[in-house]
C-alpha atoms as a PDB file:
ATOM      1  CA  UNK A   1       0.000   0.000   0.000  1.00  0.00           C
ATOM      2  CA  UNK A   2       2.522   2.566   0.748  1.00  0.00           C
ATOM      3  CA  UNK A   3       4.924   1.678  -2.740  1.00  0.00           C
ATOM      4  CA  UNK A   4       1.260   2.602  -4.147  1.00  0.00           C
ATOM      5  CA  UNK A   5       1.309   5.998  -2.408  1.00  0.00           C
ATOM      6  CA  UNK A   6       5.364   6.721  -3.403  1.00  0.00           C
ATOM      7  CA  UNK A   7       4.273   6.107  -6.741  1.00  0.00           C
ATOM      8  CA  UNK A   8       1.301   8.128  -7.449  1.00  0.00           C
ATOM      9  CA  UNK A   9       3.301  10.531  -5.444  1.00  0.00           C
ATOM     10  CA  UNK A  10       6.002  10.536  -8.296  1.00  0.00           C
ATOM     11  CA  UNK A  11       3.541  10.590 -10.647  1.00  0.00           C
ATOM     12  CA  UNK A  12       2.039  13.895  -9.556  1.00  0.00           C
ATOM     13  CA  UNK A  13       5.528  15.686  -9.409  1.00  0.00           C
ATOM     14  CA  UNK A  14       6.508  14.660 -12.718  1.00  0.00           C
ATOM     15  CA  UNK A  15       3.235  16.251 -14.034  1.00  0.00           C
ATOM     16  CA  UNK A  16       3.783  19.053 -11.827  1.00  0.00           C
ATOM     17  CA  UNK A  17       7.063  19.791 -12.682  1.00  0.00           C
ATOM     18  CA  UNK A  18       6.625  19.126 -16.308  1.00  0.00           C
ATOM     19  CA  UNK A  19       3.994  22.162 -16.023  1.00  0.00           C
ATOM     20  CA  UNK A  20       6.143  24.105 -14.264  1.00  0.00           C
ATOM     21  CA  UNK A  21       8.530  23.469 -17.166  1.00  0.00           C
ATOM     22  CA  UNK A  22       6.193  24.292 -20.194  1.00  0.00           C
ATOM     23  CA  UNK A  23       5.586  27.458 -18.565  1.00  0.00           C
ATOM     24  CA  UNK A  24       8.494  28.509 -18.457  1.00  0.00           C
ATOM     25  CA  UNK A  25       9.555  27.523 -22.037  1.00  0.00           C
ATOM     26  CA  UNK A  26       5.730  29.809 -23.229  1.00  0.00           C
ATOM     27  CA  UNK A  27       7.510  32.752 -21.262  1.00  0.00           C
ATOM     28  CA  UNK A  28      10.795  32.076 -22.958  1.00  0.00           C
ATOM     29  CA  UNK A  29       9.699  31.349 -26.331  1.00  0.00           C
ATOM     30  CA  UNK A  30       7.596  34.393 -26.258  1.00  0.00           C
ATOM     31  CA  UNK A  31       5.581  35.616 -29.694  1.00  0.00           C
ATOM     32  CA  UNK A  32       3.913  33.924 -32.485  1.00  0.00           C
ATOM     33  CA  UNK A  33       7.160  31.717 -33.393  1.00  0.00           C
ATOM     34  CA  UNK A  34       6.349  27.753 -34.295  1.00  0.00           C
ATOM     35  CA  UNK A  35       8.103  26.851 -31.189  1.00  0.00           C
ATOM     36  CA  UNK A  36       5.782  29.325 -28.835  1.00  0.00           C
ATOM     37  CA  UNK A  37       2.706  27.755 -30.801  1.00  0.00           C
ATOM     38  CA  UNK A  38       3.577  24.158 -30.136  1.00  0.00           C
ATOM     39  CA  UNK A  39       4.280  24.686 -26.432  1.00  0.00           C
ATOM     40  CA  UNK A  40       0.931  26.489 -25.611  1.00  0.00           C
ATOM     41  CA  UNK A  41      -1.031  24.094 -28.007  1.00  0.00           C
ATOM     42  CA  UNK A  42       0.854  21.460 -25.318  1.00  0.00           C
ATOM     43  CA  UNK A  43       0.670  23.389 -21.929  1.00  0.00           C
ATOM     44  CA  UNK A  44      -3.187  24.604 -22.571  1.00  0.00           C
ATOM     45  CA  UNK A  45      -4.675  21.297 -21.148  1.00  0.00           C
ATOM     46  CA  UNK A  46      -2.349  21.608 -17.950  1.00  0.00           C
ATOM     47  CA  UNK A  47      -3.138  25.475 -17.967  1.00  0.00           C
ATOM     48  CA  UNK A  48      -6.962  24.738 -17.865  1.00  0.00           C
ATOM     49  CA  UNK A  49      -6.169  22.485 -15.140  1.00  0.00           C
ATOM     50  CA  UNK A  50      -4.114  24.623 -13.016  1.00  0.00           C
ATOM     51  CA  UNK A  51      -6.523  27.219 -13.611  1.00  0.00           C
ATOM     52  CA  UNK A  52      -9.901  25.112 -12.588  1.00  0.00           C
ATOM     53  CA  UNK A  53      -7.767  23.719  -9.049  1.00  0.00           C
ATOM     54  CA  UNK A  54      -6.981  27.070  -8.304  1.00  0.00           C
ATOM     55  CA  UNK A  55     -10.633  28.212  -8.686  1.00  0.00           C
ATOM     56  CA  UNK A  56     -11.715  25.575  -6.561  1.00  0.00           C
ATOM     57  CA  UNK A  57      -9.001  25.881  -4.207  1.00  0.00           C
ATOM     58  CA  UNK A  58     -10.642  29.177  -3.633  1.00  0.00           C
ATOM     59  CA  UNK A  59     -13.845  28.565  -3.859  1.00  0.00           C
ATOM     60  CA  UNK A  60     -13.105  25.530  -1.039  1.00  0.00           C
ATOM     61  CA  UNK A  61     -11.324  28.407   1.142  1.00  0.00           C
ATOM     62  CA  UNK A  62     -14.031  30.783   0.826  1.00  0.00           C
ATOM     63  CA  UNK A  63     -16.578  28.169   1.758  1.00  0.00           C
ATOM     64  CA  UNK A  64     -14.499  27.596   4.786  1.00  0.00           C
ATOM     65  CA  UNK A  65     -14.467  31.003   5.880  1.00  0.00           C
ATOM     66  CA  UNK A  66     -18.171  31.355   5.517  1.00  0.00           C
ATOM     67  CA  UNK A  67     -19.155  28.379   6.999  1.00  0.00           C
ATOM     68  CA  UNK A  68     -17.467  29.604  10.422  1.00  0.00           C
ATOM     69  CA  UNK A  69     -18.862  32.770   9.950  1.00  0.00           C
ATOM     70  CA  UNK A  70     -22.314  30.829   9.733  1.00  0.00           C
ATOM     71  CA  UNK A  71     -21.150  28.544  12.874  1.00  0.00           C
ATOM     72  CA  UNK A  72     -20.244  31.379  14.698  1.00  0.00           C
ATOM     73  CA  UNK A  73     -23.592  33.178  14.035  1.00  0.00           C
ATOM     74  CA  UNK A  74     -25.519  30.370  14.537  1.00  0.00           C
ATOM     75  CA  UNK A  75     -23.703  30.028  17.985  1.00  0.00           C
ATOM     76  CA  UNK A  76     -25.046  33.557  18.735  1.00  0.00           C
ATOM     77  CA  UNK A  77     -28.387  33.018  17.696  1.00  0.00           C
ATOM     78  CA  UNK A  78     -28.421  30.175  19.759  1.00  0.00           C
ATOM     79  CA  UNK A  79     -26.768  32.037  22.917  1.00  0.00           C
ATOM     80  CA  UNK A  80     -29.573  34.533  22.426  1.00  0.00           C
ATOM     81  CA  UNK A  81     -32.398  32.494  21.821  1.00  0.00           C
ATOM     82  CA  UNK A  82     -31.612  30.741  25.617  1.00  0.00           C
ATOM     83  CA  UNK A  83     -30.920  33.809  26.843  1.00  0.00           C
ATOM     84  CA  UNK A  84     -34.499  35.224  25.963  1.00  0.00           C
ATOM     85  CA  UNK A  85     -36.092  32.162  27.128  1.00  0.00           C
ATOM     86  CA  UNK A  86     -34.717  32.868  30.460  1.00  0.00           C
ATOM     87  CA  UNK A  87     -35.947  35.940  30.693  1.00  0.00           C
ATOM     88  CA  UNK A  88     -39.484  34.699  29.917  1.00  0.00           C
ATOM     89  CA  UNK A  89     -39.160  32.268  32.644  1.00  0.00           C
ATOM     90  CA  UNK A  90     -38.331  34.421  34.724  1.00  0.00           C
ATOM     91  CA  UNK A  91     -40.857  37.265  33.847  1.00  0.00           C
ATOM     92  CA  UNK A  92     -43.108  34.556  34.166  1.00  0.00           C
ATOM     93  CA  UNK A  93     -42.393  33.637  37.668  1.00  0.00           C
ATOM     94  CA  UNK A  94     -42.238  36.913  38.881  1.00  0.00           C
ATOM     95  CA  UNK A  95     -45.989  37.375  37.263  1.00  0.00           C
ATOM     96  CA  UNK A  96     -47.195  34.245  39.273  1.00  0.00           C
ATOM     97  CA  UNK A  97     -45.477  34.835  42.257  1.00  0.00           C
ATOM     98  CA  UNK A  98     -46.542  38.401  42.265  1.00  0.00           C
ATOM     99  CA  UNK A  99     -50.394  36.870  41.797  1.00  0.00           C
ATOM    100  CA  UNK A 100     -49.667  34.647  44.499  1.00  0.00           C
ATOM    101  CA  UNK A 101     -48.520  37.453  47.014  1.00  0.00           C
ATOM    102  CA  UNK A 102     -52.069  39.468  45.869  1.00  0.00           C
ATOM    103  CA  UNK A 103     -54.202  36.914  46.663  1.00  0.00           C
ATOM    104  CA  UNK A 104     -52.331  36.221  50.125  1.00  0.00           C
ATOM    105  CA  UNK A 105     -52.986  39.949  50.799  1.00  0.00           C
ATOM    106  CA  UNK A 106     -56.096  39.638  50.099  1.00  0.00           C
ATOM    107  CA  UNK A 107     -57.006  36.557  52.235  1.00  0.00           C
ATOM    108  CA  UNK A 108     -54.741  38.580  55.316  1.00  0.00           C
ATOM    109  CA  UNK A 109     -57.112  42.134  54.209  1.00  0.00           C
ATOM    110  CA  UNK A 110     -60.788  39.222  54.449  1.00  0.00           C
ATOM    111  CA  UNK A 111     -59.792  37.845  57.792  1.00  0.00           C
ATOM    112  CA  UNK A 112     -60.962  40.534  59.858  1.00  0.00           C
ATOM    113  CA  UNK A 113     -61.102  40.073  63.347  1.00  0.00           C
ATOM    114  CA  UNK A 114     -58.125  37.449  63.679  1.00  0.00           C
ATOM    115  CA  UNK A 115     -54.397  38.362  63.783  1.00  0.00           C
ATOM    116  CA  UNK A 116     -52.265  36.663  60.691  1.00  0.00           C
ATOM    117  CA  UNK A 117     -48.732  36.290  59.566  1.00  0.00           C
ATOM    118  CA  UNK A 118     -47.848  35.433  56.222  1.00  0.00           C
ATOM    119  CA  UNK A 119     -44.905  33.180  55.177  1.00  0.00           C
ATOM    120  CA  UNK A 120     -42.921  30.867  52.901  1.00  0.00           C
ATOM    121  CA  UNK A 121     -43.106  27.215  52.501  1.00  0.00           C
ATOM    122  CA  UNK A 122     -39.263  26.374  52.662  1.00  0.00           C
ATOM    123  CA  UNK A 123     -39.304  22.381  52.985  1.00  0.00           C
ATOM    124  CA  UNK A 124     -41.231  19.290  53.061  1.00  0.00           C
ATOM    125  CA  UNK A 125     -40.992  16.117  55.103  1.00  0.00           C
ATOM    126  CA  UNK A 126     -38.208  13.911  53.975  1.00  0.00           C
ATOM    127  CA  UNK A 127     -40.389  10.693  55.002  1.00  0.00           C
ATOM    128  CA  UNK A 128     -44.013  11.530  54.165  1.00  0.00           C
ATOM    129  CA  UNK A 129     -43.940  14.402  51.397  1.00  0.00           C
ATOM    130  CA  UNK A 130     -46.962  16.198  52.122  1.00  0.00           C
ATOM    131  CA  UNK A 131     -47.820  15.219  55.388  1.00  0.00           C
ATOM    132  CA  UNK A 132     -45.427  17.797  57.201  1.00  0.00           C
ATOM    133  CA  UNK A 133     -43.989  21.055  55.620  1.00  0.00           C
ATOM    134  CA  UNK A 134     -41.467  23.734  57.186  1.00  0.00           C
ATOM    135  CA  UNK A 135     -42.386  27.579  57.015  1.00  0.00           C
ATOM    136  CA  UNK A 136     -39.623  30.697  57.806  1.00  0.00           C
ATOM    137  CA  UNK A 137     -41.697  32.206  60.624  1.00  0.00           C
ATOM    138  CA  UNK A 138     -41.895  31.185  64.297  1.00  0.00           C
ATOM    139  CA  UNK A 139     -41.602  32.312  67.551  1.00  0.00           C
ATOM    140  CA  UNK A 140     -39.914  35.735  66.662  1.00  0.00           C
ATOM    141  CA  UNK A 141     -42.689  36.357  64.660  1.00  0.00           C
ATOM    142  CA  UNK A 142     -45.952  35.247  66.910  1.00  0.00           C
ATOM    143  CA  UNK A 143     -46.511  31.630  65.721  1.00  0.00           C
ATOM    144  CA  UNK A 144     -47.721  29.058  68.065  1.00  0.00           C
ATOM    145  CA  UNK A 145     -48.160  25.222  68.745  1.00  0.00           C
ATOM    146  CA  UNK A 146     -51.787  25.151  67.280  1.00  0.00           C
ATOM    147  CA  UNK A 147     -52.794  28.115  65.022  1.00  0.00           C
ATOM    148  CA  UNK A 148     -53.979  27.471  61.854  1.00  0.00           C
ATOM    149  CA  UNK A 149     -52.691  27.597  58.719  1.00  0.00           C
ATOM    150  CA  UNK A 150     -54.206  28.401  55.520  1.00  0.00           C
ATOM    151  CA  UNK A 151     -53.990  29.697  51.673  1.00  0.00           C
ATOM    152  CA  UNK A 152     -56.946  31.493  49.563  1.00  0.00           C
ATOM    153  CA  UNK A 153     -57.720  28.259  48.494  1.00  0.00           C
ATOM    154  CA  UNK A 154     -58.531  26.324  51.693  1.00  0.00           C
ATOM    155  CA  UNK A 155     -57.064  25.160  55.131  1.00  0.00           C
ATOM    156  CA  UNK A 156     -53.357  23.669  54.469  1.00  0.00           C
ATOM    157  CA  UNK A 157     -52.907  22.017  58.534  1.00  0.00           C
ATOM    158  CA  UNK A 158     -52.276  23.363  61.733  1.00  0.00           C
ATOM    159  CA  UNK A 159     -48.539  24.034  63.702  1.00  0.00           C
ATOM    160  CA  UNK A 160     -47.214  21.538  65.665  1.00  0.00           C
ATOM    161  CA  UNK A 161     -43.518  22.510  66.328  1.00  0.00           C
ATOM    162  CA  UNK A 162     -41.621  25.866  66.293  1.00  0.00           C
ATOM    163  CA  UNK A 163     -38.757  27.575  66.587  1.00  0.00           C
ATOM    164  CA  UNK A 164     -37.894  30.933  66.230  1.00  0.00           C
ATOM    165  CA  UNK A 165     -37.583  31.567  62.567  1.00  0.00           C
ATOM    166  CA  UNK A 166     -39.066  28.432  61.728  1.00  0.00           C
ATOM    167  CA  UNK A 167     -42.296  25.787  62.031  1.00  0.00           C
ATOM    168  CA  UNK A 168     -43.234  22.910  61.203  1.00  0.00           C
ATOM    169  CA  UNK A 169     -47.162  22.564  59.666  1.00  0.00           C
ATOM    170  CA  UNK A 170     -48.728  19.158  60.148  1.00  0.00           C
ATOM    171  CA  UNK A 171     -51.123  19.323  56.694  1.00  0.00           C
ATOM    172  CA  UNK A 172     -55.069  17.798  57.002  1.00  0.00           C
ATOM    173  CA  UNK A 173     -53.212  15.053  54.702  1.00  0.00           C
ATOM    174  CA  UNK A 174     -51.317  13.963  58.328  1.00  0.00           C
ATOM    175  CA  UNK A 175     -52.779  10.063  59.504  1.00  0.00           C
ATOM    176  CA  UNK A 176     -52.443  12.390  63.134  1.00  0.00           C
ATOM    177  CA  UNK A 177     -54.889  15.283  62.026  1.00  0.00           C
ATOM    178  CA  UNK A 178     -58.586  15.534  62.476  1.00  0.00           C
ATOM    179  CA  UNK A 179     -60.944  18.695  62.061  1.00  0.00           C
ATOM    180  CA  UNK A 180     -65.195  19.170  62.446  1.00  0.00           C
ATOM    181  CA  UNK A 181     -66.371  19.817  58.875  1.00  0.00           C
ATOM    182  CA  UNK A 182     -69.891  20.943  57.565  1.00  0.00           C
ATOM    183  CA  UNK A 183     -70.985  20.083  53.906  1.00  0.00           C
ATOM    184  CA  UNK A 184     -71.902  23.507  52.238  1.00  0.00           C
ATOM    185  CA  UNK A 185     -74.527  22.018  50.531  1.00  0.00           C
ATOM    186  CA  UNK A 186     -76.527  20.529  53.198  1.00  0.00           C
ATOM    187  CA  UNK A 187     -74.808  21.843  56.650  1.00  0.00           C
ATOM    188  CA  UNK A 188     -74.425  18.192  57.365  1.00  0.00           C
ATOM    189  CA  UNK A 189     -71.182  17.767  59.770  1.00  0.00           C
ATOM    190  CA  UNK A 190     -69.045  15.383  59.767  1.00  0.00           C
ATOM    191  CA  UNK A 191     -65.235  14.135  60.415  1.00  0.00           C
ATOM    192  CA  UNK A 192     -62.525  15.027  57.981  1.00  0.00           C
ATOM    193  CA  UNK A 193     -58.992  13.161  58.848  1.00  0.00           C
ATOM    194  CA  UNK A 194     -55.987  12.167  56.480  1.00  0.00           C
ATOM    195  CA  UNK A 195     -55.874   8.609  55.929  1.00  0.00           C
ATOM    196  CA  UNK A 196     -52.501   6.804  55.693  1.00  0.00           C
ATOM    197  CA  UNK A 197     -54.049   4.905  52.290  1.00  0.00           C
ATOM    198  CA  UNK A 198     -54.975   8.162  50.671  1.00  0.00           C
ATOM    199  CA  UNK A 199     -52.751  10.697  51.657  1.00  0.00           C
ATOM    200  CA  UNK A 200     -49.945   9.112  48.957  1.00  0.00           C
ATOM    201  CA  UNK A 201     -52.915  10.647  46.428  1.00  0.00           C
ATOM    202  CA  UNK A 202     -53.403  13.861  48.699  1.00  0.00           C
ATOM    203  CA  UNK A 203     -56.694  12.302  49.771  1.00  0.00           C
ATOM    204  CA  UNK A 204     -58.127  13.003  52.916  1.00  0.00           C
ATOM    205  CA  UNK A 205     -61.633  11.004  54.249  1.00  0.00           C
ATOM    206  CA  UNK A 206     -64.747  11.790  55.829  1.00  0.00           C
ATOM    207  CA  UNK A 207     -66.047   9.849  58.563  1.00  0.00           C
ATOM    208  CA  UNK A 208     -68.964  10.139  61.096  1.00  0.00           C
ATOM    209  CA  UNK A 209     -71.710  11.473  58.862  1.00  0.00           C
ATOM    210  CA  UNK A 210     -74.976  11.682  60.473  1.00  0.00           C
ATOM    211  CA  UNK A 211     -76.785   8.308  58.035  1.00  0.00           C
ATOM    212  CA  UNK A 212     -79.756  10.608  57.025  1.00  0.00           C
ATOM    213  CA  UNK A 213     -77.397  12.965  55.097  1.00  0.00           C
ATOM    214  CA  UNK A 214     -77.676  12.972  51.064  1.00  0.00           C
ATOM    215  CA  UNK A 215     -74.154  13.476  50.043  1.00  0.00           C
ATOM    216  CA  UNK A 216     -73.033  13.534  46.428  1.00  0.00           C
ATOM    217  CA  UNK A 217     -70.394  13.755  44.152  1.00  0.00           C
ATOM    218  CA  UNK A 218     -68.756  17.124  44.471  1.00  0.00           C
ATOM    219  CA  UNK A 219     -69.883  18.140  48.097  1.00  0.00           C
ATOM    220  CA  UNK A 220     -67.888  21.241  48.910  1.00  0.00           C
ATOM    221  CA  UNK A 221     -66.723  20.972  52.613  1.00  0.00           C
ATOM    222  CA  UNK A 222     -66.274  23.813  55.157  1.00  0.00           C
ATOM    223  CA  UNK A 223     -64.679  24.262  58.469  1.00  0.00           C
ATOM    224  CA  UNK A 224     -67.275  23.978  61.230  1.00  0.00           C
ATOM    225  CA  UNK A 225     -65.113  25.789  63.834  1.00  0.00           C
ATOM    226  CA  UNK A 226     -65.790  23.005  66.492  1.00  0.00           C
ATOM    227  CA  UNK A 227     -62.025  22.331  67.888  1.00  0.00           C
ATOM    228  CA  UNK A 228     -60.960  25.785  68.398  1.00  0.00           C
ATOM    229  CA  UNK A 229     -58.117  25.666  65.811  1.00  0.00           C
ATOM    230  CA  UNK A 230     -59.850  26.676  62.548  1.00  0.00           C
ATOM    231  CA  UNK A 231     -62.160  29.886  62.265  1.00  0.00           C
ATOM    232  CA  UNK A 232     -65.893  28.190  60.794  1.00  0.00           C
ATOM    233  CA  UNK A 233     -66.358  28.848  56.705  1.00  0.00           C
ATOM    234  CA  UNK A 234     -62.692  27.928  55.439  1.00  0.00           C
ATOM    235  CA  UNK A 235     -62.697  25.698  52.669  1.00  0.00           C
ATOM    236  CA  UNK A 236     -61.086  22.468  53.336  1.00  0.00           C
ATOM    237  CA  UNK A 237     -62.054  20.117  49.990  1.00  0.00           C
ATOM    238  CA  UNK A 238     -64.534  18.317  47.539  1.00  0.00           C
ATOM    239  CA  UNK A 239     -66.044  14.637  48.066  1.00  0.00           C
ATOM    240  CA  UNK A 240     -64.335  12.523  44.821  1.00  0.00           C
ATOM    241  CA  UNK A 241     -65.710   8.851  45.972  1.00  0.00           C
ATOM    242  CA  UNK A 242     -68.848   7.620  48.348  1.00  0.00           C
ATOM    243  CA  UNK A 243     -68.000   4.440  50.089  1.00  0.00           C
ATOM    244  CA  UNK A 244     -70.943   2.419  51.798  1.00  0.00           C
ATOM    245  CA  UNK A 245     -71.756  -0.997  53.160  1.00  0.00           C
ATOM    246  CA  UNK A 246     -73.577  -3.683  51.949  1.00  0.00           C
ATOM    247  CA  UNK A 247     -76.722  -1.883  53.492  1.00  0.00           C
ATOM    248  CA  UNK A 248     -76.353   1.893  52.294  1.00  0.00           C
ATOM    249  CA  UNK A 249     -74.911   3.412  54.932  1.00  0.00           C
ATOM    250  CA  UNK A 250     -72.187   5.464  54.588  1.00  0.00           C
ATOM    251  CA  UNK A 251     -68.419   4.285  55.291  1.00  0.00           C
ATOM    252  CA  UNK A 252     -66.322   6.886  54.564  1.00  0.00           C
ATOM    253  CA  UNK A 253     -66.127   9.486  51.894  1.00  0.00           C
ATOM    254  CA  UNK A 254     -63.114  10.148  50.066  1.00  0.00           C
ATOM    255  CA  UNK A 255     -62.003  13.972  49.780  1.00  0.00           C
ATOM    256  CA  UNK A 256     -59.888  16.004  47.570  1.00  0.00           C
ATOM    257  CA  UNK A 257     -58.089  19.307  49.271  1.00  0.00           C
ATOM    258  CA  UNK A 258     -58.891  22.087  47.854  1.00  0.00           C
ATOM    259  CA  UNK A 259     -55.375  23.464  48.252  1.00  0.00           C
ATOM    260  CA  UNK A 260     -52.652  22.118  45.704  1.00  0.00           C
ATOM    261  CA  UNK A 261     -49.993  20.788  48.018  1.00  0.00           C
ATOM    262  CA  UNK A 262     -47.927  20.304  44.711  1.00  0.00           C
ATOM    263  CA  UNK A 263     -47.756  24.158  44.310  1.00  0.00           C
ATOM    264  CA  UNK A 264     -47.997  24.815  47.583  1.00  0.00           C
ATOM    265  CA  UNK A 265     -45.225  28.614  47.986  1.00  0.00           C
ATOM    266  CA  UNK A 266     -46.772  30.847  50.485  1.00  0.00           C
ATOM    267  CA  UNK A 267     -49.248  30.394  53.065  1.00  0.00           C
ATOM    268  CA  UNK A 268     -51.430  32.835  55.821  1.00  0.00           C
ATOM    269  CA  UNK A 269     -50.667  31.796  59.572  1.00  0.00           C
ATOM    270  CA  UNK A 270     -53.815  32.325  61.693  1.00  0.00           C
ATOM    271  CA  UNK A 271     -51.963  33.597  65.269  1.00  0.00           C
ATOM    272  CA  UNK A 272     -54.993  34.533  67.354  1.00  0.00           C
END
């Protein structure tokens, strides 16, 4: 294979040189003499060929060039592009967030007649997701063991530990938490606990229903503000599933929160 290479090699520089030759016999053999007609008649093949290499030689060099300038343009473009796309995630958080804060305001402005701190979810429960969250207010701030804890959507739990910049919030998804309910529809009360089963789905139940009560399929529920922890009227959730015995009576209900525990950023601190 490499003998192959030497001699093509060779054969290029002899065709080379022999170019290099004729043109240099045109230039001395200058005119319209026999001799000068002979050699260009000869050399006007190579000529040609020099001629069309060179051409593409810089045709292939200025395709080069522009094909960086197109790489590095397209690198911009690019650069920009995710650089603008930041900025509209970021606009766009700002815009929700800002909604968020407005409607927290506005929950804080509604609840006359009971003292409220606002703060930031900062954490979750390592073992049981949404069962226990951590907010950046406590002691310092007027938080206590107890008070409740809500968002303009609908009760979110109650503290159960704090410190002095911190608490923890025990959600009505907690197998430990239990609050008096009334059915808006009917002012039925009832039981409304998390279940260790359902709260995986952010399910909570409904137990001890009075057996003459006509519940259906989208039941809003309401605080009843027997317990002392939540103030009566706060949304707390929607009935997804009826579960009865064999003879009618009612089980347990299944029940939705109303608040989104997935999207779950700032909450209102009842302190009174």
């Amino acid at each position: 294979m490499s003998s192959f290479f030497k001699k093509r090699g060779v054969q290029v520089a002899a065709v080379i040189t022999a170019a290099v030759l004729i043109c240099a016999a045109i230039t001395h053999f200058g005119g319209s003499n026999p001799v000068a007609v002979v050699l260009r008649t000869i050399a006007s093949p190579f000529q040609n060929g020099v001629a069309y290499i060179s051409h593409k030689v810089h045709d292939t060099a200025d395709f080069i060039i522009e094909m960086k300038s197109y790489k590095d343009e397209n690198e911009r473009l690019v650069s920009e592009i995710n650089e603008l796309k930041k900025q509209n995630r970021d606009i766009t958080n700002y815009r929700e967030e800002n909604e968020r804060l407005r409607e927290i305001l506005s929950l804080k402005d509604g609840m006359t007649g009971h003292s409220t701190i606002a703060a930031s979810v900062i954490a979750y429960s390592a073992n049981n997701w949404y069962d226990t969250l951590q907010i950046n207010k406590g002691s310092l701030a007027g938080v206590n063991v107890g008070n409740a804890v809500i968002t303009p959507d609908g009760v979110v739990g109650k503290i159960t530990e704090v410190g002095p910049t911190w608490s923890l919030v025990s959600t009505i998804l907690n197998p430990e938490n239990a609050m008096g309910v009334r059915i808006s529809r009917t002012g039925d009360v009832a039981v409304v606990e998390g279940d260790s089963e359902l709260y995986s789905n952010n399910y909570c139940k409904m137990t001890f229903v009075d057996k003459g009560s006509s519940l259906i399929i989208g039941d809003l529920l309401e605080t009843s503000g027997s317990g002392g922890v939540y103030p009566a009227g706060l949304s707390v959730g929607a009935i997804r599933e009826i579960n009865s015995d064999a003879m009618g009576n009612l089980n347990f209900a299944t029940v939705e929160p109303l608040v989104d525990f997935n999207k779950l950023y700032e909450v209102l601190v009842i302190t009174q």
